[in-house]
N, C-alpha and C. Protein backbone atom coordinates (compact mmCIF):
# COMPACT_ATOMS: atom_id res chain seq x y z
N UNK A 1 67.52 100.13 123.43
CA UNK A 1 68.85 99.94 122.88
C UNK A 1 68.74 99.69 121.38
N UNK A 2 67.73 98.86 120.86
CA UNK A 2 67.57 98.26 119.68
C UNK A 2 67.05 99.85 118.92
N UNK A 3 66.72 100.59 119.55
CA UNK A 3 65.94 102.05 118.75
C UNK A 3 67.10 102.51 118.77
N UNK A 4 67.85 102.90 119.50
CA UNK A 4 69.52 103.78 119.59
C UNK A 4 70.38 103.30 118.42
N UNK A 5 70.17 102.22 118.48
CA UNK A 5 71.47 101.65 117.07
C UNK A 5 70.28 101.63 115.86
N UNK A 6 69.64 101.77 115.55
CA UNK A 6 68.88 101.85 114.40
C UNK A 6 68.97 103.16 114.12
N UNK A 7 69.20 104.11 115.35
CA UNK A 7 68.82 105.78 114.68
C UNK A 7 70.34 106.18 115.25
N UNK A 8 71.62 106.33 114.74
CA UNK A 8 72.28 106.91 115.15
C UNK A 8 72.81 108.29 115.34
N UNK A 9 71.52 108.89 114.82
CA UNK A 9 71.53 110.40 114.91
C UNK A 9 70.74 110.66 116.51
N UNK A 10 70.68 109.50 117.19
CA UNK A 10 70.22 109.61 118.57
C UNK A 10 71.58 109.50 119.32
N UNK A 11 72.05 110.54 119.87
CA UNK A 11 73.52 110.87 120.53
C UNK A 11 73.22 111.02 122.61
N UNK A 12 72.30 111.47 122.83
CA UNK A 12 71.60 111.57 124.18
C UNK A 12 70.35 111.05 124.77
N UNK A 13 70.56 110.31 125.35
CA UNK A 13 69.33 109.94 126.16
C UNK A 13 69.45 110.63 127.87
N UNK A 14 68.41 110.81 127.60
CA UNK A 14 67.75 111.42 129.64
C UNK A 14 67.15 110.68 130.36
N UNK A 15 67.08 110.22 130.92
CA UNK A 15 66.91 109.39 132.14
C UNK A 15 66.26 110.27 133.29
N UNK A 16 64.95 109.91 133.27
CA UNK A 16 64.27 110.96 134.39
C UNK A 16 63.51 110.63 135.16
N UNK A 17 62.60 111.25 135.62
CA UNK A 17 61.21 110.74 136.39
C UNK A 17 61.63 110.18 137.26
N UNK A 18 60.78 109.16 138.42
CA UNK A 18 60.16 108.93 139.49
C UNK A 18 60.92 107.21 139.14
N UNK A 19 61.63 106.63 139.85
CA UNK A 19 62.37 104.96 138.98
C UNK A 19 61.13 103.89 139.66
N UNK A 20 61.04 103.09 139.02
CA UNK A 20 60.16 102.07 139.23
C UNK A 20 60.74 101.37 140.82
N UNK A 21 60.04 101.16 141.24
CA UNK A 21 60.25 100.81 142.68
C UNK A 21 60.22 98.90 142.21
N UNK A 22 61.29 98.59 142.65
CA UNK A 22 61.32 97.03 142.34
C UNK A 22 62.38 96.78 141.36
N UNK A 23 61.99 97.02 139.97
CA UNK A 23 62.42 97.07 139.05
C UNK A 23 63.64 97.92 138.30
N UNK A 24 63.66 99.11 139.13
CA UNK A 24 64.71 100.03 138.69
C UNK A 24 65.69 100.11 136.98
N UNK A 25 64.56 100.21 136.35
CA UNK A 25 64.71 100.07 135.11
C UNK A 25 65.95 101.42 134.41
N UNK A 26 65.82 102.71 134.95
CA UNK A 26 66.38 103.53 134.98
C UNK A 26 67.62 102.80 135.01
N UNK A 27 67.36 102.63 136.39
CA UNK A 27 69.30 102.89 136.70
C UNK A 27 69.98 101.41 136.06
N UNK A 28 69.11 100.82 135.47
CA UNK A 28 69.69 99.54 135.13
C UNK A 28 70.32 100.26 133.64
N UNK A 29 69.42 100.60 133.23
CA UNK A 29 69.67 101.22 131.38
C UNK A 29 71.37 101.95 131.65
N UNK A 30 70.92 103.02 132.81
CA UNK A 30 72.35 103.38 133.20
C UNK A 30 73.48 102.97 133.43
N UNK A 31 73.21 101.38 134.04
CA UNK A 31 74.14 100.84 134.26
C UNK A 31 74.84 99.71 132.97
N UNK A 32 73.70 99.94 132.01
CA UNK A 32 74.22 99.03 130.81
C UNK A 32 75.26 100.07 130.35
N UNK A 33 74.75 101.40 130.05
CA UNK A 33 75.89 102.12 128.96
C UNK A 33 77.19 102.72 129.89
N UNK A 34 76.90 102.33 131.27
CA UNK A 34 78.00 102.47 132.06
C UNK A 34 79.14 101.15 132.02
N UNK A 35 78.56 100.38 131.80
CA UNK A 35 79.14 98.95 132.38
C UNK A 35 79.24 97.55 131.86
N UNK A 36 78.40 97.96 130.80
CA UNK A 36 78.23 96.69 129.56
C UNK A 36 77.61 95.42 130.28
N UNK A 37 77.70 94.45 129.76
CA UNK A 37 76.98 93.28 130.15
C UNK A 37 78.26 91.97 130.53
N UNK A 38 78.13 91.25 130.91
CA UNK A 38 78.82 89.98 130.93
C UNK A 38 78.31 89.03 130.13
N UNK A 39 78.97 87.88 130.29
CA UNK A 39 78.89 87.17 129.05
C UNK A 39 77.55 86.20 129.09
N UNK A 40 76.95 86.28 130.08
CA UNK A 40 75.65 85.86 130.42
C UNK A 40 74.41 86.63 129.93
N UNK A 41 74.82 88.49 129.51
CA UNK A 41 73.68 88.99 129.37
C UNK A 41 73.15 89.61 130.69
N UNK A 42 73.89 89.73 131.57
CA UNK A 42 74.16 90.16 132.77
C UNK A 42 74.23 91.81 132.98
N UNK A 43 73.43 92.19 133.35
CA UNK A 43 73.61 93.91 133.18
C UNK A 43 74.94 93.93 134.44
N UNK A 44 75.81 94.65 134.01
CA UNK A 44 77.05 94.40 135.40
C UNK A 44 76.46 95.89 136.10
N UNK A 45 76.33 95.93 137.32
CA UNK A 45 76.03 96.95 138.40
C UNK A 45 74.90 97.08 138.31
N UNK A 46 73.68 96.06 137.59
CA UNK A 46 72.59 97.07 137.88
C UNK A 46 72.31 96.48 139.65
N UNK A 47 71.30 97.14 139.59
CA UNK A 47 70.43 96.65 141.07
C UNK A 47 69.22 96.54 140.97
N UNK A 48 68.51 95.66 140.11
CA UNK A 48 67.25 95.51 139.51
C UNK A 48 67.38 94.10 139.56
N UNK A 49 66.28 93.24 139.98
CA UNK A 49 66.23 91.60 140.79
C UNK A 49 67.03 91.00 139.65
N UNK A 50 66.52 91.29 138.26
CA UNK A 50 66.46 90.48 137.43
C UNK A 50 67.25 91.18 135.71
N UNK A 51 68.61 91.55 136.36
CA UNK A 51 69.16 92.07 135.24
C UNK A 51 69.45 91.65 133.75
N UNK A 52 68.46 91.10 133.06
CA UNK A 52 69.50 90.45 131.97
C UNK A 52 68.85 90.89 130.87
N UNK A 53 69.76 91.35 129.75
CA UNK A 53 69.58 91.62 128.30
C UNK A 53 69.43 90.55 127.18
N UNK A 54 68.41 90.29 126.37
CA UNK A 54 68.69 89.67 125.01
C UNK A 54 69.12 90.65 123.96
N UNK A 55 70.42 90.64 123.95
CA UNK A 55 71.40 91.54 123.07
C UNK A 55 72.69 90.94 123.09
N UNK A 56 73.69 91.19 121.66
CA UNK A 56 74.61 90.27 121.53
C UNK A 56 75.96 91.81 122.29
N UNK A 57 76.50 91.06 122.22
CA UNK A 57 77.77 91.72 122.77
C UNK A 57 78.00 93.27 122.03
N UNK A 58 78.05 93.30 120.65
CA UNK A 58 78.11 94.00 119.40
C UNK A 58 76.96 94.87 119.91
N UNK A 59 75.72 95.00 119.88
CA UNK A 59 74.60 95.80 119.57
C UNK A 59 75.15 96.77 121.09
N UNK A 60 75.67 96.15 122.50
CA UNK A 60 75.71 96.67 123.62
C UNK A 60 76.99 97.58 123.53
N UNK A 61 78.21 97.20 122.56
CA UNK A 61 79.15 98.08 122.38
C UNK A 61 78.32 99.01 121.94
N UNK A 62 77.90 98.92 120.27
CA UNK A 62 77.51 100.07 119.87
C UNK A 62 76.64 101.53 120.44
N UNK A 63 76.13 100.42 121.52
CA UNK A 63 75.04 101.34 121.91
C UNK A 63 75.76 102.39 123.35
N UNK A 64 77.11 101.71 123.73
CA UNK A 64 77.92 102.54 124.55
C UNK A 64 78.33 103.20 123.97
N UNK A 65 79.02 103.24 122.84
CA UNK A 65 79.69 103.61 121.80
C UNK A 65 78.81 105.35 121.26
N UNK A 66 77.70 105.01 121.15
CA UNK A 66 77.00 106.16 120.66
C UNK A 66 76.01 107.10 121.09
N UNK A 67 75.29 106.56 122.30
CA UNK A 67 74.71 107.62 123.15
C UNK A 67 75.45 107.81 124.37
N UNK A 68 75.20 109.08 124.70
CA UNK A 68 75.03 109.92 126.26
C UNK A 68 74.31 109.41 126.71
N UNK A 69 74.88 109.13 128.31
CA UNK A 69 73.38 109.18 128.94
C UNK A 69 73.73 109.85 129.87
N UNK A 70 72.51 110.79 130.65
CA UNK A 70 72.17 111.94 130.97
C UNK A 70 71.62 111.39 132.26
N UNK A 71 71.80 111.23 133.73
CA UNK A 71 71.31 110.66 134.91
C UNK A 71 70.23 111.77 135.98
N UNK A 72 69.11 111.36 135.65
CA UNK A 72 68.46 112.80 136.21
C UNK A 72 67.12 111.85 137.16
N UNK A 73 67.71 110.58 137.47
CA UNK A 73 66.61 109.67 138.25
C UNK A 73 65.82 110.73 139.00
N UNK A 74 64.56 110.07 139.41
CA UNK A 74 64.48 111.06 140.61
C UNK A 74 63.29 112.26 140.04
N UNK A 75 64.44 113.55 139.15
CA UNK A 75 63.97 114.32 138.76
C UNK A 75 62.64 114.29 137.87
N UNK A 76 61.90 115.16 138.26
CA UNK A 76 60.64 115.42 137.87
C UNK A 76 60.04 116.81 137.52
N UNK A 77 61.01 117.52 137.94
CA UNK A 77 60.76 119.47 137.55
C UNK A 77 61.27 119.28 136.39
N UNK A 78 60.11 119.67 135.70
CA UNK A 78 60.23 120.07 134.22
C UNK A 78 61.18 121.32 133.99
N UNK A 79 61.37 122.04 134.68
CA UNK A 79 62.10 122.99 134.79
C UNK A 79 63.14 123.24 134.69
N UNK A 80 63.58 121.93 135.64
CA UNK A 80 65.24 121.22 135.70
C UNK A 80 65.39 120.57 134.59
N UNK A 81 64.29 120.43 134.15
CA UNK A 81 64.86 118.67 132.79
C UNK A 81 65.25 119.61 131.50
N UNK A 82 64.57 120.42 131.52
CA UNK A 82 64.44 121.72 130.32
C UNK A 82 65.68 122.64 130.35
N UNK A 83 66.34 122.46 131.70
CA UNK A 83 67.58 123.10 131.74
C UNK A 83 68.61 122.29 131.46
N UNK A 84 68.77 121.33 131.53
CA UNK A 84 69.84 120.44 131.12
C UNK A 84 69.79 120.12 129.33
N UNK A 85 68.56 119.67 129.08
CA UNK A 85 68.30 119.75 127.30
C UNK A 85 68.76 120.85 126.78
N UNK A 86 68.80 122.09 127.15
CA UNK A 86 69.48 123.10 126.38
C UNK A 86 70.85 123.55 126.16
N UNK A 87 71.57 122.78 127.46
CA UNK A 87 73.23 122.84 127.57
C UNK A 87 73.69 122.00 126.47
């Protein structure tokens, strides 16, 4: 998140590969720029044990605010990932 608002010529992120079993780091990231945080720092929807961000309210707008994100969990064919980057 902290790399996204530093480079705002970063407009898309992809989300790919194989998700951490436990941790579900993926779908948590997903669920930040889906869903923002609560006032705890609370990722809202993730499903990862231990959702919480050190980020102020501001940095988590911006960062909804300015990237895509692209949901391709799972996926692992380079083939497929290479087809979506070009649309």
């Amino acid at each position: 998140v902290a790399f996204a608002i530093k480079h705002p010529e970063l407009k898309r992120i992809l989300v790919c590969g194989k998700e951490v079993k436990g941790h579900r780091a993926g779908q948590a990231l997903l669920a930040l720029a889906s869903n923002g945080m609560d006032l705890t720092g609370r990722i809202i929807g993730a499903a990862s044990p231990n959702p919480i961000v050190t980020l102020c309210a501001q940095e988590v707008d911006t960062f909804r605010r300015q990237v895509q994100m692209i949901d391709l969990i799972g996926t692992v064919d380079i083939g497929r990932i290479a087809q979506v980057l070009v649309t």
